[in-house]
Protein backbone atom coordinates (compact mmCIF):
# COMPACT_ATOMS: atom_id res chain seq x y z
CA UNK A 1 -90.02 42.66 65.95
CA UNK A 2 -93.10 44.79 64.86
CA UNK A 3 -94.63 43.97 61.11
CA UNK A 4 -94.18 47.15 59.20
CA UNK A 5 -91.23 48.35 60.97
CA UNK A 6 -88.27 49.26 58.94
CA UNK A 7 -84.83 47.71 60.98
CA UNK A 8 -81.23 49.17 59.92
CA UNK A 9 -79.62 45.92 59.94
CA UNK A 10 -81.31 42.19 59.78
CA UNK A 11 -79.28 38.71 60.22
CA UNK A 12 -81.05 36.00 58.34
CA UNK A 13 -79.83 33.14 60.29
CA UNK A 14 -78.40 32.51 63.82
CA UNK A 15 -76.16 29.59 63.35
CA UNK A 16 -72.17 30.30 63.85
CA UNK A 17 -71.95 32.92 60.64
CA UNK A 18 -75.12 35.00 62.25
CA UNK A 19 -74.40 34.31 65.28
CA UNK A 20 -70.89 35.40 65.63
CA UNK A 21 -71.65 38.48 63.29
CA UNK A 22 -74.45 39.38 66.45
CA UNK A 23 -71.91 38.87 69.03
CA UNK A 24 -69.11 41.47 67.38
CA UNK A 25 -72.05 44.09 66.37
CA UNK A 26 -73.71 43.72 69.59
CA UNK A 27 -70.64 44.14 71.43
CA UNK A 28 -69.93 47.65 69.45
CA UNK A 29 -73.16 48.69 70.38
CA UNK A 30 -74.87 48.47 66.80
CA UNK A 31 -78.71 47.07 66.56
CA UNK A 32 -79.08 43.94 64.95
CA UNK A 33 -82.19 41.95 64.50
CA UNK A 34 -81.45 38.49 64.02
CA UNK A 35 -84.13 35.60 62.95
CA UNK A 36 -84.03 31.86 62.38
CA UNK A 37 -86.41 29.31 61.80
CA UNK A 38 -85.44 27.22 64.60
CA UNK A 39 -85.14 28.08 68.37
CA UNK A 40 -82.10 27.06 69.66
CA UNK A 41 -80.45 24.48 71.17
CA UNK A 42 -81.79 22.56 67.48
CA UNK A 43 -79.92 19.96 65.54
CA UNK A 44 -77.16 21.00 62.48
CA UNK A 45 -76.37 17.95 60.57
CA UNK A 46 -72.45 18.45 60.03
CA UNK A 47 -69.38 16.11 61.20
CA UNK A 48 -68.95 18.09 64.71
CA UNK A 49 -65.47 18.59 64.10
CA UNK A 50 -63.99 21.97 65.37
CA UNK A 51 -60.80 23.00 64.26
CA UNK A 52 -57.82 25.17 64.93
CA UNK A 53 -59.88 28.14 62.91
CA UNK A 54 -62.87 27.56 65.00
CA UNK A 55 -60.97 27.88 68.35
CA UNK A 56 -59.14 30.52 66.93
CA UNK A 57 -62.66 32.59 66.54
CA UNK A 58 -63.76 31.51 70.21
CA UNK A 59 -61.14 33.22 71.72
CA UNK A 60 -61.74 36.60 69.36
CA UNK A 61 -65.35 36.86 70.45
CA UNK A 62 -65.96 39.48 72.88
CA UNK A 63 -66.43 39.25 76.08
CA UNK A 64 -63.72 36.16 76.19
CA UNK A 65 -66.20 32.91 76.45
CA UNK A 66 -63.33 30.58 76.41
CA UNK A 67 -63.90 29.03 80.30
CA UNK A 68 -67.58 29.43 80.01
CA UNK A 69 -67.83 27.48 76.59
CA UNK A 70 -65.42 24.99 78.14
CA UNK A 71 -67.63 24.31 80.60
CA UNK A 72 -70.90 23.88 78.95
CA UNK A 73 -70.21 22.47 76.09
CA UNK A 74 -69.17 18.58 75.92
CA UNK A 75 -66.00 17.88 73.78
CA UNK A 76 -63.62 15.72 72.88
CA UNK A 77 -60.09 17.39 72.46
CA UNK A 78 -58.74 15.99 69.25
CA UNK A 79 -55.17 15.79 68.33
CA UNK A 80 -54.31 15.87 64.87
CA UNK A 81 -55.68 14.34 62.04
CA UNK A 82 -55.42 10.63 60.88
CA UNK A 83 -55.36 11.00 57.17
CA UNK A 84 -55.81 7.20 55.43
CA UNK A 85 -54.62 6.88 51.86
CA UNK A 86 -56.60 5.04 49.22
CA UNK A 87 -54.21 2.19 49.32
CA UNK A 88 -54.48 1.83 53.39
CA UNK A 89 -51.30 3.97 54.61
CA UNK A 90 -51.66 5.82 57.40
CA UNK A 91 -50.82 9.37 58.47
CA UNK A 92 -50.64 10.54 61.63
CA UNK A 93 -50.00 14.31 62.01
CA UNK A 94 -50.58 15.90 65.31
CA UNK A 95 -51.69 19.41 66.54
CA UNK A 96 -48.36 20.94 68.75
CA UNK A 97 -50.15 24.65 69.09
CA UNK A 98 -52.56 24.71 71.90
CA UNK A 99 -55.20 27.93 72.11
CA UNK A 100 -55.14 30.13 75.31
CA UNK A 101 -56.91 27.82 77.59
CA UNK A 102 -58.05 24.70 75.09
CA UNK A 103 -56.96 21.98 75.79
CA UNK A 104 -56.20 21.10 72.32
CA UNK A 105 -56.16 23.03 69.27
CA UNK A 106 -59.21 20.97 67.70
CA UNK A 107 -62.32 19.51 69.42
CA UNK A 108 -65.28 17.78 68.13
CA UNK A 109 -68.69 19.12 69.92
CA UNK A 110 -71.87 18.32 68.75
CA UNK A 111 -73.66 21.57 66.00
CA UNK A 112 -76.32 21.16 68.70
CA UNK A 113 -74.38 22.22 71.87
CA UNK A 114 -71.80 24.74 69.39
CA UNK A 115 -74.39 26.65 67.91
CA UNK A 116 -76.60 26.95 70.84
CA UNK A 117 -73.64 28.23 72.92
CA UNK A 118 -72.88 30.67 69.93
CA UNK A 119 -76.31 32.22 70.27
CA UNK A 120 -76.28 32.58 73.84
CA UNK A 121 -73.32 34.79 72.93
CA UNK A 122 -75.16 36.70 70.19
CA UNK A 123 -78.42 37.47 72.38
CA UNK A 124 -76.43 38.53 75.41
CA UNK A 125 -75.71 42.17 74.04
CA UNK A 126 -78.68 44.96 74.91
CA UNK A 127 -78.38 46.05 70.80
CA UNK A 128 -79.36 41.98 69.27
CA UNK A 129 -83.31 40.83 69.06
CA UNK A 130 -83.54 37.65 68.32
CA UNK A 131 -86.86 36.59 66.78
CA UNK A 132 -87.58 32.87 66.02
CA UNK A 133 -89.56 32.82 62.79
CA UNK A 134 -89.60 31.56 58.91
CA UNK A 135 -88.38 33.68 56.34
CA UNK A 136 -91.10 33.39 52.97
CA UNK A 137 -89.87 36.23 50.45
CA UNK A 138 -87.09 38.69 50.26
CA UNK A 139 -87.88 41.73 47.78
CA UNK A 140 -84.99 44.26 46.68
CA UNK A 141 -86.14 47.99 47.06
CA UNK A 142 -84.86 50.97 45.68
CA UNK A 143 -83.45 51.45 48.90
CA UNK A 144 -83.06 48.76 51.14
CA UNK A 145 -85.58 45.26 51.21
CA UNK A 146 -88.59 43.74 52.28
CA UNK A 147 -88.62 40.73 54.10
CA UNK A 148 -92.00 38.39 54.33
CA UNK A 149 -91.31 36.25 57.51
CA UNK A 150 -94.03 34.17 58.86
CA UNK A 151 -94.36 37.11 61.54
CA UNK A 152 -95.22 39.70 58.74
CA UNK A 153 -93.83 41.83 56.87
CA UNK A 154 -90.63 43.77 57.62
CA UNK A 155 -88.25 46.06 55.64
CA UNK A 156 -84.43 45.67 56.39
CA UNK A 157 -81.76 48.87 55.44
CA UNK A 158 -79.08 45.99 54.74
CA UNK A 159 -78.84 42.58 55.31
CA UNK A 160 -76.80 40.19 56.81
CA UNK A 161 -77.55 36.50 55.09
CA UNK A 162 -76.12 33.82 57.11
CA UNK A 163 -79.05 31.20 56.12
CA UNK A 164 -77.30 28.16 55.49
CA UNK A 165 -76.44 26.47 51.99
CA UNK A 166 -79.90 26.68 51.02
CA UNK A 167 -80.12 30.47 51.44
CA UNK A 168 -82.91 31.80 50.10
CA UNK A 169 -81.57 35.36 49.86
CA UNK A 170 -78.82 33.77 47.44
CA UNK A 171 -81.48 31.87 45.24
CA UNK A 172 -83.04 35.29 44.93
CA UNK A 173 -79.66 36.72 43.85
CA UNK A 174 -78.67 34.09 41.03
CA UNK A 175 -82.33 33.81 39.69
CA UNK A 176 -82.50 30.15 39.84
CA UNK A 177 -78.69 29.72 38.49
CA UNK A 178 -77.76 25.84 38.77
CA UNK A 179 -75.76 24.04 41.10
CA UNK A 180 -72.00 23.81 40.04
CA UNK A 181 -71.68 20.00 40.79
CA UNK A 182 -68.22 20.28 40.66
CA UNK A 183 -68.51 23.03 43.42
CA UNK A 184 -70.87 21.26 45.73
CA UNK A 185 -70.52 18.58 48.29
CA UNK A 186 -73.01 16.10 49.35
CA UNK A 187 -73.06 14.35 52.62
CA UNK A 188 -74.00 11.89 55.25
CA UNK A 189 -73.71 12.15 59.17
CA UNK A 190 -74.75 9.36 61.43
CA UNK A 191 -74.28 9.40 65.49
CA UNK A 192 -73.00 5.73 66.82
CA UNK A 193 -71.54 4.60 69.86
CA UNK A 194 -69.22 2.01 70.97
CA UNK A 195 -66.90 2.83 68.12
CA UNK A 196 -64.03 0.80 68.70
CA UNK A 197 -59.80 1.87 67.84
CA UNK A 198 -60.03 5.52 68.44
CA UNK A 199 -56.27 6.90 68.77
CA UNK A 200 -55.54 7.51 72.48
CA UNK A 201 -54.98 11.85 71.23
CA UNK A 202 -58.74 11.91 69.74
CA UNK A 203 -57.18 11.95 66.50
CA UNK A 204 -60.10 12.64 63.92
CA UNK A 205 -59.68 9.97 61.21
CA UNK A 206 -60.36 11.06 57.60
CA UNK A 207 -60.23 8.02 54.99
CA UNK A 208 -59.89 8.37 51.27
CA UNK A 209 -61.53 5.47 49.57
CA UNK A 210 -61.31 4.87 46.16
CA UNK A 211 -64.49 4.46 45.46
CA UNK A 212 -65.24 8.11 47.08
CA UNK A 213 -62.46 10.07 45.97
CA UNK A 214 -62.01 13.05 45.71
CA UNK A 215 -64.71 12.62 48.86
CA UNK A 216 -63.81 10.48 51.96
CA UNK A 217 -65.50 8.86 55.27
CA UNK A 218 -64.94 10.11 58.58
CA UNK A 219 -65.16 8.90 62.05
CA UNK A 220 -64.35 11.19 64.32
CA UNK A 221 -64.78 10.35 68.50
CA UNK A 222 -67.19 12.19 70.69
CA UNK A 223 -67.86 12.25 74.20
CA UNK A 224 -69.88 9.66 76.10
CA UNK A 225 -68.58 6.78 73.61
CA UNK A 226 -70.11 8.25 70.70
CA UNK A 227 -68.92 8.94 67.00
CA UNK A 228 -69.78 10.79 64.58
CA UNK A 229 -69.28 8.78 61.62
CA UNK A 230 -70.22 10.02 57.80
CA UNK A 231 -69.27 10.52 54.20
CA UNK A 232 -68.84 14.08 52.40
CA UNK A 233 -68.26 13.29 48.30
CA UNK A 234 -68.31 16.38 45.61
CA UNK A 235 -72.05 16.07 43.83
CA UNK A 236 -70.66 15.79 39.83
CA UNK A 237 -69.33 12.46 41.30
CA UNK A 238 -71.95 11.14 42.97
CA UNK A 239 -73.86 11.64 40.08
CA UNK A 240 -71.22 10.14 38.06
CA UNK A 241 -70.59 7.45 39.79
CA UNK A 242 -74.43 6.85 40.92
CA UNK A 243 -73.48 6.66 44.08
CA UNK A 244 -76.33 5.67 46.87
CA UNK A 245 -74.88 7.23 50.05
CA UNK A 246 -77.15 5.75 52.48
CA UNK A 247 -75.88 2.27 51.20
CA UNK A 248 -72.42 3.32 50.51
CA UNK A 249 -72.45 4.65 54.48
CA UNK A 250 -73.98 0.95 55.86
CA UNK A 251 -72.09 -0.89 53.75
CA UNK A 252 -68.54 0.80 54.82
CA UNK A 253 -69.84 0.12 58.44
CA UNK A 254 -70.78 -3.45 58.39
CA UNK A 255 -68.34 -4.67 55.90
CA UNK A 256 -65.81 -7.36 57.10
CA UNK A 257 -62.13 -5.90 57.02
CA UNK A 258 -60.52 -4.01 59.51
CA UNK A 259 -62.82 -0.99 59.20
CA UNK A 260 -65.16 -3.12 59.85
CA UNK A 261 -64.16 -4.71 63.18
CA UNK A 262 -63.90 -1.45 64.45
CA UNK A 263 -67.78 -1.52 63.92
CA UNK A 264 -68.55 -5.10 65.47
CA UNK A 265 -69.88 -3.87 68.73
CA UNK A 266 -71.52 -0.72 67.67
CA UNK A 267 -74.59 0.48 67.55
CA UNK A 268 -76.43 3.27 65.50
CA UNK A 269 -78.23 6.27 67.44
CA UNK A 270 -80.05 7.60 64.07
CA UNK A 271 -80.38 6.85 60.78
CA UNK A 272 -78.06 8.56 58.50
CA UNK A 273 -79.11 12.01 57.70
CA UNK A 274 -78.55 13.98 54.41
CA UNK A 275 -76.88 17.45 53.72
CA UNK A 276 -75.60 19.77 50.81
CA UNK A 277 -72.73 22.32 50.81
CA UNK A 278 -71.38 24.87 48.48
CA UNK A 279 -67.60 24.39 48.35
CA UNK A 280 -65.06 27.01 48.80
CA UNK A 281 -63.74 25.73 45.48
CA UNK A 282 -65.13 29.30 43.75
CA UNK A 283 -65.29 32.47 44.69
CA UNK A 284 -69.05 33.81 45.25
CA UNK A 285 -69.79 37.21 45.30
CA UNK A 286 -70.16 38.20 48.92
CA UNK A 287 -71.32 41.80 49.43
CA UNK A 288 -73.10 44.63 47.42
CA UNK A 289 -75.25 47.31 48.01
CA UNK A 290 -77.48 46.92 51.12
CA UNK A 291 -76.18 42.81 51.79
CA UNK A 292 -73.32 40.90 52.62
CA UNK A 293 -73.32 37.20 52.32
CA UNK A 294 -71.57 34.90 55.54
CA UNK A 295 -70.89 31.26 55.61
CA UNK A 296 -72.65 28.37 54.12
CA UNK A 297 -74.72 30.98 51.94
CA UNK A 298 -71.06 31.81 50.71
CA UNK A 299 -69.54 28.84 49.76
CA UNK A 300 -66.70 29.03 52.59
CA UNK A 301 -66.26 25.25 52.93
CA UNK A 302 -63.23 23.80 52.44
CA UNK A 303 -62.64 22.23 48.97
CA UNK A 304 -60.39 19.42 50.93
CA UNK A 305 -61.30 18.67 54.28
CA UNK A 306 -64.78 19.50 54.57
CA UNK A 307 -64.29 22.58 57.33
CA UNK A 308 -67.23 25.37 57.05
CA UNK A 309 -67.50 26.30 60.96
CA UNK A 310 -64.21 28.39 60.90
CA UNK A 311 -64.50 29.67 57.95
CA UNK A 312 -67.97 31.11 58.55
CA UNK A 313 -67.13 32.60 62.13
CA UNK A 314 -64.57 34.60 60.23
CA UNK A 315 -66.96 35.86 57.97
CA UNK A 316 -69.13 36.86 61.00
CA UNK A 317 -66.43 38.86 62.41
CA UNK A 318 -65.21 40.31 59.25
CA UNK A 319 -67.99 41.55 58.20
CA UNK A 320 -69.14 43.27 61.72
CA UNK A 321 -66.10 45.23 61.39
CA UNK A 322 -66.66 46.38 57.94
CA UNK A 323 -70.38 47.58 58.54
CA UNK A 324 -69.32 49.17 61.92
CA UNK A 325 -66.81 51.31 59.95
CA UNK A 326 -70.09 51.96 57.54
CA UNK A 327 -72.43 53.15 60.89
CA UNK A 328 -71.81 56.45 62.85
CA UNK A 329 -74.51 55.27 65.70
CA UNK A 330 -77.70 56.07 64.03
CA UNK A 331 -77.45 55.43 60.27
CA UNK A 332 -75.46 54.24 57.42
CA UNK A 333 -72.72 56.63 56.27
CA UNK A 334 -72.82 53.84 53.34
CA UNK A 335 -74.51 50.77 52.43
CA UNK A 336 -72.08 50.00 49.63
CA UNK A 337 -70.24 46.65 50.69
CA UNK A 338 -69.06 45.12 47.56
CA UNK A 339 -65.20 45.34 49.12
CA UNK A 340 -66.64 42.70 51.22
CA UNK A 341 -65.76 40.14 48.55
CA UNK A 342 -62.12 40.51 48.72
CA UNK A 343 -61.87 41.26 52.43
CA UNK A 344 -63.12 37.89 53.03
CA UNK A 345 -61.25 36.15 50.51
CA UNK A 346 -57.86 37.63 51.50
CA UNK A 347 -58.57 35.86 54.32
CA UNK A 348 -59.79 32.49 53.41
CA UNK A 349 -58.17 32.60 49.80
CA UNK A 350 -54.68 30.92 50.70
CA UNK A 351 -56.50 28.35 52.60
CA UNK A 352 -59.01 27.62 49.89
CA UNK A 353 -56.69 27.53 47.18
CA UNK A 354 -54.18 24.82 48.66
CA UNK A 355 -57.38 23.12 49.88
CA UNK A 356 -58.63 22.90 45.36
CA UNK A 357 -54.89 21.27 45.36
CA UNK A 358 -55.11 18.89 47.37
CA UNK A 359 -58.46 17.74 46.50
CA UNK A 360 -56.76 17.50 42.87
CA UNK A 361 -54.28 15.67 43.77
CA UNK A 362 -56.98 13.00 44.99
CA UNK A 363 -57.81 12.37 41.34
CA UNK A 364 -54.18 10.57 41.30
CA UNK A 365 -54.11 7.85 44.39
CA UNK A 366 -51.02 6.47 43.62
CA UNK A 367 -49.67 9.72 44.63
CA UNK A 368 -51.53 10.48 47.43
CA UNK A 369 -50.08 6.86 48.40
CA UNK A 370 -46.29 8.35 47.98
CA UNK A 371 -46.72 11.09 49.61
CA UNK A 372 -47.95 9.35 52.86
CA UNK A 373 -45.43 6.84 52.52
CA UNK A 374 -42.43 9.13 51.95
CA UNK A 375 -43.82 11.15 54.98
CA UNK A 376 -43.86 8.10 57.05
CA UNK A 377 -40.30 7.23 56.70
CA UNK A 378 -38.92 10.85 56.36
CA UNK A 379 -39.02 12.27 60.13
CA UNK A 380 -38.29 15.43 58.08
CA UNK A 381 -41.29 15.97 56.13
CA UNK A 382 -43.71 14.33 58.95
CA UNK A 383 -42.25 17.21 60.94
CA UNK A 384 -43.10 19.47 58.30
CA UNK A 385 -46.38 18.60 57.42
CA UNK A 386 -47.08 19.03 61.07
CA UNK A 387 -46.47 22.38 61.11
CA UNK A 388 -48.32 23.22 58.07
CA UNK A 389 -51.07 22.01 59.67
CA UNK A 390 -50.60 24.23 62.73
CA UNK A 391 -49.40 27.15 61.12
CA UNK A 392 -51.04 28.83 58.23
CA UNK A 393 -48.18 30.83 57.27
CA UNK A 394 -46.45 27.64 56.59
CA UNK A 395 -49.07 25.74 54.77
CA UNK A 396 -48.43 28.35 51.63
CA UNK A 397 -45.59 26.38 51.19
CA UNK A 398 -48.11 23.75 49.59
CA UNK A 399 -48.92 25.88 46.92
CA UNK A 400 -45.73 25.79 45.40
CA UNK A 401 -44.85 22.54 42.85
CA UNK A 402 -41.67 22.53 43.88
CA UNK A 403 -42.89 21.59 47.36
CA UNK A 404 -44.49 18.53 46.01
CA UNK A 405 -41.24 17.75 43.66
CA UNK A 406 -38.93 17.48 47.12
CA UNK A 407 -41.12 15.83 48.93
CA UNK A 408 -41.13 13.17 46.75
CA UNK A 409 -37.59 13.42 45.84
CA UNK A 410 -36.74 13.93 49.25
């Protein structure tokens, strides 16, 4: 990178949203310059859980990475899901669909090994400069931007932001707009070993407190002995509630029941550490002229569970094949990518909207409580749920009432 220059095409962030954007514009030859603050490998504070989307989007990067991310990257092949009802029942629903050589349709890998093997992938192709630097001041131009980076000044033709909940490119679309609370999560990861009670499957465990709803804490097993152990709650409740995570997380931990035992020969490996995410619980506007917005910097977390890793790979890949249908090999034919919006959203939208559901339904725990009871003694609708979790085309099913109705009917 050279201050002054002017760059057709500049990814603000190199985690998996920038990254796997680099990888699919690299690979069809279009120039990319892609900067982060960090180098990389570098911490991501995040629960480390990979799922079925995220393996999904390993396999459709190209140059087919599978066995060499297999083989780098430690993980723990998880399961299914444990899902643990605010009155204490427990569901178990496994993963049957394996990926092309996974060996498990989920994994949990630590941010710091996952993104670092995701920009080895980006900085592979000829076409992708990578340059590690801080980003101080985006400016829109009459045609194109200017980017202040702690390198100098640059000017961009479009831009790709991928910078992370705190994207500074969005704060300098919305003009210092608010935080939704109700559209925001906060959170708490902490790394421990000697965990104790871990399903023999790596079942991640999600559990739905009372006291956290419509959050939850999570344990979920790593390799080496370790957990990754935290608490994601929706920010209007926290503030409603006055909730102290730090506390809330220790006290969960080290109280006496039989969370807690799980807990009385483990150790902490950090202190808990803090994070913020726009939930997937609105649709942001994610494209315009000269920009498209990936990721974290577009709300794609899921409003139930938590999941942003997926989600954002997606948006990677989606939107390198829009702007390579916008680029004839040396310039734009147009910079216009407002359809960006709703390409990404037909994607995500079923997911998202079944995801707002559910988390409503957690503002009624009694019911959450019948519906993992009558799932525990109907073989039926264990086998069904099940499948919705393995199959998207089947998980629409959950956005019907009626679904709900014979379920509990059975």
């Amino acid at each position: 990178m050279e201050a002054g220059e002017s760059y057709p095409l500049v990814v603000l962030g190199a985690g998996p949203a920038g990254a796997t954007f680099a990888a699919h514009a690299g690979a069809l030859g279009m120039p990319v310059l892609l900067l982060d603050a960090h180098t990389f490998p570098r911490d991501k504070i995040c629960g480390d859980a990979l799922s079925g989307n995220t393996t999904y989007e390993l396999e459709k990067l190209p140059g087919s990475p599978v066995p060499d991310f297999l083989e780098r990257v430690p993980a723990t092949a998880s399961g299914g899901i444990r899902f643990v009802a605010p009155g204490g029942k427990v569901l178990d629903l496994k993963l049957k669909r394996t990926r092309k050589g996974f060996p498990s349709s989920g994994l949990v890998a630590k941010r710091m090994d996952f993104d670092a093997f995701l920009w080895q992938q980006a900085t592979a192709w000829p076409t992708v400069e990578f340059v590690q630097c801080k980003v101080q001041q985006i400016e829109a131009l009459p045609l194109g931007w200017n980017i202040q980076t702690s390198q100098g000044s640059i000017k961009a033709e479009v831009i790709v932001a991928a910078d992370g909940a705190q994207s500074r490119f969005v704060r300098e679309l919305q003009k210092g707009e608010a935080i939704h609370r109700k559209h925001h999560s906060a959170g708490l990861r902490m790394y421990m070993e000697n965990v104790q009670g871990f399903s023999s499957d790596g079942l991640i465990e999600l559990h739905f407190r009372k006291d956290l709803l419509p959050g939850y804490f999570w344990m979920f097993p790593m390799p080496g002995n370790r957990a990754n152990v935290g608490l994601g709650v929706r920010s209007d409740v926290v503030a409603r509630k006055r909730l102290k995570l730090r506390p809330k997380l220790l006290e969960i931990v080290h109280e006496q029941s039989v969370l807690g035992e799980r807990f009385s020969e483990a150790s902490a490996l950090e202190q808990p550490q803090g994070f913020g995410l726009p939930l997937g619980s609105t649709r942001r506007k994610a494209g315009g002229t000269g920009f498209v917005v990936l990721g974290d910097a577009a709300g794609l977390i899921d409003p139930f569970s938590g999941e942003g890793i997926g989600p954002a790979m997606a948006s990677g890949r989606l939107a390198a094949a829009l702007m390579h249908e916008a680029w004839n090999g040396k310039t734009w034919m147009h910079r216009d990518f407002e359809s960006f919006t709703d390409r990404l959203w037909k994607h995500v939208g079923d997911d998202f909207r079944i995801s707002l559901l559910l988390q409503r339904l957690l503002r009624f725990p009694p019911l959450f409580d019948a519906v993992v009871a009558r799932c525990n003694r109907s073989p039926k609708w264990h086998q069904s749920l099940e499948m919705m979790l393995d199959r998207p085309e089947e998980r629409k099913q959950m956005a019907r009432p009626g679904f709900w109705l014979s379920l509990l009917r059975g």
